[in-house]
C-alpha atoms as a PDB file:
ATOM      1  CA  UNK A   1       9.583   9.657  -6.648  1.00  0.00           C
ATOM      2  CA  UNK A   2      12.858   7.756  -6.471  1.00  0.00           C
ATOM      3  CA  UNK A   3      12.458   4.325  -8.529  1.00  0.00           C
ATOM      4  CA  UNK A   4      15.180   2.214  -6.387  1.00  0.00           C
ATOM      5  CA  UNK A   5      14.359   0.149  -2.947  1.00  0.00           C
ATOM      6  CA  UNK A   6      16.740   2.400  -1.716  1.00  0.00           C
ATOM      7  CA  UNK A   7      14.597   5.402  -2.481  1.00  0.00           C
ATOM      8  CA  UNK A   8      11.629   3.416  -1.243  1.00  0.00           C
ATOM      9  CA  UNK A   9      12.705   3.370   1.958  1.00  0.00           C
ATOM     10  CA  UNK A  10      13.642   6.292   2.570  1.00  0.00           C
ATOM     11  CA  UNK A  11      10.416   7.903   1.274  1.00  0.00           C
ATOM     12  CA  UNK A  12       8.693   5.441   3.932  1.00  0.00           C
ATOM     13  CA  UNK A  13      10.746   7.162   6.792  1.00  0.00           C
ATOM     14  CA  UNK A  14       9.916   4.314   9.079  1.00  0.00           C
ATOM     15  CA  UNK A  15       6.542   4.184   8.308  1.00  0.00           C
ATOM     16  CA  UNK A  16       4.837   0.791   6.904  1.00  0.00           C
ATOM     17  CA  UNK A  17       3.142   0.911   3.878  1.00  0.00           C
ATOM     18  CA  UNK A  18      -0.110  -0.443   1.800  1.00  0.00           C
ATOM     19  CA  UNK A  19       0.983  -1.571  -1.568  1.00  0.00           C
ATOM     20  CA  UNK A  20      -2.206  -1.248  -4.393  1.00  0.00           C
ATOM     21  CA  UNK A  21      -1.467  -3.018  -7.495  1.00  0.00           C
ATOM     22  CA  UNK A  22      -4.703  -1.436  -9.223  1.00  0.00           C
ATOM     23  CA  UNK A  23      -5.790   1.242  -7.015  1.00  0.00           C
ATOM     24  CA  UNK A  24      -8.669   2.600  -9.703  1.00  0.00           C
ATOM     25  CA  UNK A  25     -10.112  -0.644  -8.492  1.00  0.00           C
ATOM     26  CA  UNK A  26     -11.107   0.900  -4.931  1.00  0.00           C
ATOM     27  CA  UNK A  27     -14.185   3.296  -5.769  1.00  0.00           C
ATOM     28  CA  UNK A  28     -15.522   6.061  -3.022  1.00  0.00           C
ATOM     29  CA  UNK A  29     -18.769   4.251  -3.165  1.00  0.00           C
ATOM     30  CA  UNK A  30     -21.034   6.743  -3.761  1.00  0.00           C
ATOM     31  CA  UNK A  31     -19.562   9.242  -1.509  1.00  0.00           C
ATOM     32  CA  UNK A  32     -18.139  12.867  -2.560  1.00  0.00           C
ATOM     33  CA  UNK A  33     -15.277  12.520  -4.162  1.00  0.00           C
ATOM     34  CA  UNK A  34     -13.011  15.347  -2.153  1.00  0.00           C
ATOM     35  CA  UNK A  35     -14.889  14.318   0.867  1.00  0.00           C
ATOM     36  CA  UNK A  36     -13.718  10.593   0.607  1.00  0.00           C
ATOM     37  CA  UNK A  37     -10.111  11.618  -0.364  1.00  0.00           C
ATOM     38  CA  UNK A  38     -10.049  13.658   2.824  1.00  0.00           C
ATOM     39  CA  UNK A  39     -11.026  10.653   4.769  1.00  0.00           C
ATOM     40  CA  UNK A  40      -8.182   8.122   2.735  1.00  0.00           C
ATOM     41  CA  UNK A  41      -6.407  10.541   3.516  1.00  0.00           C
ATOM     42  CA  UNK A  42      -6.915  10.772   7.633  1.00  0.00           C
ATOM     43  CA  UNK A  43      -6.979   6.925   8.011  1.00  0.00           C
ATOM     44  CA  UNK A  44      -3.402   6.485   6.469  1.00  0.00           C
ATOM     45  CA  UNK A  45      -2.162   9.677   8.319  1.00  0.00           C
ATOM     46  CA  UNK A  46      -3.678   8.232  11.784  1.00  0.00           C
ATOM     47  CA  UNK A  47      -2.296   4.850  11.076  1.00  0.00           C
ATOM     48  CA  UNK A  48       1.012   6.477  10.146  1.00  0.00           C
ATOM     49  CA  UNK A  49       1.148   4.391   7.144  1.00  0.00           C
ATOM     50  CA  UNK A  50       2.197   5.353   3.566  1.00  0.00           C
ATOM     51  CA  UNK A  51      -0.150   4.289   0.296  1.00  0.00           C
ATOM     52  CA  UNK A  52       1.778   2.955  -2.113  1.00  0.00           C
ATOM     53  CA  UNK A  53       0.610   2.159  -6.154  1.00  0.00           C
ATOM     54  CA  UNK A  54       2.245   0.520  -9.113  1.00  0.00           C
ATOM     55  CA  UNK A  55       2.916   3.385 -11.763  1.00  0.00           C
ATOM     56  CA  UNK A  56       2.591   0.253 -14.460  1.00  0.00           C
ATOM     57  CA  UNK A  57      -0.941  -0.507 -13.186  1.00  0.00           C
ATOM     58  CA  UNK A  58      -2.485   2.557 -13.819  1.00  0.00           C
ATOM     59  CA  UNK A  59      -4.460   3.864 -16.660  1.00  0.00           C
ATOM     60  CA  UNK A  60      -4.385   7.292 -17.414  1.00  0.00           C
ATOM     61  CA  UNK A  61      -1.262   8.398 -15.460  1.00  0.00           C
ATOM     62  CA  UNK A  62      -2.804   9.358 -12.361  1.00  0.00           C
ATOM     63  CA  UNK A  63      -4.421   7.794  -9.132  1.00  0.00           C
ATOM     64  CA  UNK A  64      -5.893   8.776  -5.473  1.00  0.00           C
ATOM     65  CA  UNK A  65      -2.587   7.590  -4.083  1.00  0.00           C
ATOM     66  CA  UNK A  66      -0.867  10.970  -4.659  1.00  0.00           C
ATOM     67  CA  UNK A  67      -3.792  12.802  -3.490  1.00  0.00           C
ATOM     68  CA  UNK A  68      -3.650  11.186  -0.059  1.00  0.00           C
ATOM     69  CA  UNK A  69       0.316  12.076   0.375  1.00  0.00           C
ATOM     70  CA  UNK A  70       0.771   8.564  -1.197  1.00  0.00           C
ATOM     71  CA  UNK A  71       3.316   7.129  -4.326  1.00  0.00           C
ATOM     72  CA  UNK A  72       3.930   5.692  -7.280  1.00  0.00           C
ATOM     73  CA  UNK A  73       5.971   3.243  -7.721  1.00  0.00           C
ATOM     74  CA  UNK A  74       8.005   2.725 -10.762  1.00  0.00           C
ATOM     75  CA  UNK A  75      10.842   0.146 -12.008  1.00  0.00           C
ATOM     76  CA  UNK A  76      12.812  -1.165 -10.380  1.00  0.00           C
ATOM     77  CA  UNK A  77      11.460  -0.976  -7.244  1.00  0.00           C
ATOM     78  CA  UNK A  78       7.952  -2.076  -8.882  1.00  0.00           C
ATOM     79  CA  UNK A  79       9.372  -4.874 -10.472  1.00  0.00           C
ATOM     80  CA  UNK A  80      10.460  -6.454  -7.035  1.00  0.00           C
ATOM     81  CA  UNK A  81       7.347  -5.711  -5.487  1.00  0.00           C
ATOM     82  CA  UNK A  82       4.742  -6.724  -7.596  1.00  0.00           C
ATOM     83  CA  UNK A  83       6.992  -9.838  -8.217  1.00  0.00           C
ATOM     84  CA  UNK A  84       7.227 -10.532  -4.738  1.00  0.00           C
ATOM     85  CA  UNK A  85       3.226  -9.872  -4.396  1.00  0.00           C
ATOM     86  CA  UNK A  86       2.409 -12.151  -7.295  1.00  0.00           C
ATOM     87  CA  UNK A  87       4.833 -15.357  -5.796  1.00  0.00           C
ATOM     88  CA  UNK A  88       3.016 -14.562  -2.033  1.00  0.00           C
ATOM     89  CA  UNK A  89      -0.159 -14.948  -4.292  1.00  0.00           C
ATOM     90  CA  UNK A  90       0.922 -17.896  -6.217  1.00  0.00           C
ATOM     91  CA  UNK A  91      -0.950 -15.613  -9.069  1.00  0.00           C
ATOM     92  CA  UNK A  92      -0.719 -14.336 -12.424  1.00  0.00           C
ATOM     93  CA  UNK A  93       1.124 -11.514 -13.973  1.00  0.00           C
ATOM     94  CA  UNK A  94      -2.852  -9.805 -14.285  1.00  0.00           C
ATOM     95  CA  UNK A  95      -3.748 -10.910 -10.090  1.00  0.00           C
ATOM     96  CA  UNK A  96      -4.853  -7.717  -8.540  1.00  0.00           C
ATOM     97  CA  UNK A  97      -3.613  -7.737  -4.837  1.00  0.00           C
ATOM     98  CA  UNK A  98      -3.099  -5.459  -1.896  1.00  0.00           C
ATOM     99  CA  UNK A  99       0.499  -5.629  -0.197  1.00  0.00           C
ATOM    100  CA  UNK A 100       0.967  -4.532   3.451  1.00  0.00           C
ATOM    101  CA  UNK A 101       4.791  -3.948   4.100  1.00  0.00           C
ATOM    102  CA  UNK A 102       6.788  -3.222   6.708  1.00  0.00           C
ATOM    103  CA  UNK A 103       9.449  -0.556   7.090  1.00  0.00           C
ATOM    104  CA  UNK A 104      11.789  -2.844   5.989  1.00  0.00           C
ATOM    105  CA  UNK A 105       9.659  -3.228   2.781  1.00  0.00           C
ATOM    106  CA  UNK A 106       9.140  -6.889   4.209  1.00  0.00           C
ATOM    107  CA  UNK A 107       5.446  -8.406   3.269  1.00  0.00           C
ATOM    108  CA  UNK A 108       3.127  -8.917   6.460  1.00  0.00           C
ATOM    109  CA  UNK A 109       0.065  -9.647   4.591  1.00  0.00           C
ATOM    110  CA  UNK A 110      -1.397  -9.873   1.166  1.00  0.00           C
ATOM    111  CA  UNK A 111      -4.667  -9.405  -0.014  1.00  0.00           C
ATOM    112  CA  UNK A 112      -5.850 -11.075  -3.548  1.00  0.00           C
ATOM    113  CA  UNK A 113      -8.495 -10.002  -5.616  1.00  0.00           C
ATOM    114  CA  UNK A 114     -10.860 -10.163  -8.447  1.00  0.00           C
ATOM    115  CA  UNK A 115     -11.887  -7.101 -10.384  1.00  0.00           C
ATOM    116  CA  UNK A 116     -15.745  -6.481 -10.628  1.00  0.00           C
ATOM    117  CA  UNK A 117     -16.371  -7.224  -6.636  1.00  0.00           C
ATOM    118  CA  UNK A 118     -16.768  -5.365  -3.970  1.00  0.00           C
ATOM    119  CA  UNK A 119     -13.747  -4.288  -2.057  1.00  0.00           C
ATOM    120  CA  UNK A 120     -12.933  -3.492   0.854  1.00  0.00           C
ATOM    121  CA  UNK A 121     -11.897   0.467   1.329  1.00  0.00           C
ATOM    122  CA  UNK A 122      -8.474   1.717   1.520  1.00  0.00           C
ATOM    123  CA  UNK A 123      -9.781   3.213   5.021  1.00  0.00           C
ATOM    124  CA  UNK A 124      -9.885  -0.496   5.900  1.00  0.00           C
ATOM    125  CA  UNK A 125      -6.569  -1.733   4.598  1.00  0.00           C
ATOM    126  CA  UNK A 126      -4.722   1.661   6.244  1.00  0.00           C
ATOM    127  CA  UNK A 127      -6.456   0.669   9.806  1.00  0.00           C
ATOM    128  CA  UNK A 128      -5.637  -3.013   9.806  1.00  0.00           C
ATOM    129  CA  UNK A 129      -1.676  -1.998   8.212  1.00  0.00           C
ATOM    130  CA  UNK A 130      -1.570   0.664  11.534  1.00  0.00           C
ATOM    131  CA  UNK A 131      -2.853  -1.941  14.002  1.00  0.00           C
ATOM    132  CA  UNK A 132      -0.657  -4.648  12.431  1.00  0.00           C
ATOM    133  CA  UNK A 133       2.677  -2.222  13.125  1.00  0.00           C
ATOM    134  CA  UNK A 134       1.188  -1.633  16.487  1.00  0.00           C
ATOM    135  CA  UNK A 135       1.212  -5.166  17.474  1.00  0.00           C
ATOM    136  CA  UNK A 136       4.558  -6.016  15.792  1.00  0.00           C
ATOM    137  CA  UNK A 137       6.245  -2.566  16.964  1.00  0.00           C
ATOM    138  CA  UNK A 138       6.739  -4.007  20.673  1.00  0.00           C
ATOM    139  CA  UNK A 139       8.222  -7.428  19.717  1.00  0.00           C
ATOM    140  CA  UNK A 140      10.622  -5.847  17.541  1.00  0.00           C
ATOM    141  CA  UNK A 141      11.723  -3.262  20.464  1.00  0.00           C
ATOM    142  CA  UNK A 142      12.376  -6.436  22.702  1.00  0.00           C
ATOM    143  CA  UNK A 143      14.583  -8.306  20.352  1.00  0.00           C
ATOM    144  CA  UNK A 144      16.633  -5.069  19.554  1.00  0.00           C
ATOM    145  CA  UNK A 145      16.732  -3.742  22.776  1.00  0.00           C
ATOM    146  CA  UNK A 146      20.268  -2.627  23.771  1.00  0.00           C
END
């Protein structure tokens, strides 16, 4: 995928997205593999919301984001956001977080996090992202209205 903001947004197509900074982090919890991609992969399609991972975060190359009709997200594009992430988290350069953008690829909210605990699923994050656009979809119509 494209590497520049640019690209970004245009990959988006309107759509918000859930940033994961370490998406290994978010297990299936015991379920079947395929059959909890399939459901990722639902619950980001229903919320009409894109999943989004930092290429530099992962180990071993690959992730669940691509398998859910997700991307990776490379320099420099990665740079801003996990920069931008890490200042809304007042964390480290190691802070694990989850990033909910907008279409603009402006932050709505951010979710910090410890690895080793349980997590909430990526089901959860893509449900909260969709009802989050839904709320802030009609405001946004009013002020632009023509």
């Amino acid at each position: 995928m494209g590497t520049s903001i640019a690209g970004l947004r245009h990959l988006l197509d309107g759509r918000w997205a859930v940033l994961f900074s370490h998406p290994d982090d978010f297990a299936c919890y015991g379920f079947e593999f395929d059959r909890w991609l399939e459901e990722v992969k639902q619950a980001f399609t229903a919320a009409e919301v894109r999943p989004l991972a930092l290429q530099s975060a992962l180990q071993g190359g690959c992730s669940w984001i691509s398998d859910v009709g997700g991307a990776l997200v490379g320099r420099p594009a990665g740079w801003l956001l996990g920069g931008l992430s890490r200042l809304l988290c007042s964390g480290d350069e190691k802070g694990r977080f989850v990033l909910m953008l907008d279409d603009l690829l402006w932050p709505r909210r951010t979710f910090r996090y410890e690895p080793g605990g349980r997590l909430p699923s990526p089901i959860e994050f893509a449900a909260a992202a969709g009802a989050l656009r839904r709320i802030r979809q009609p405001m946004i119509d009013v002020l632009y209205r023509k």
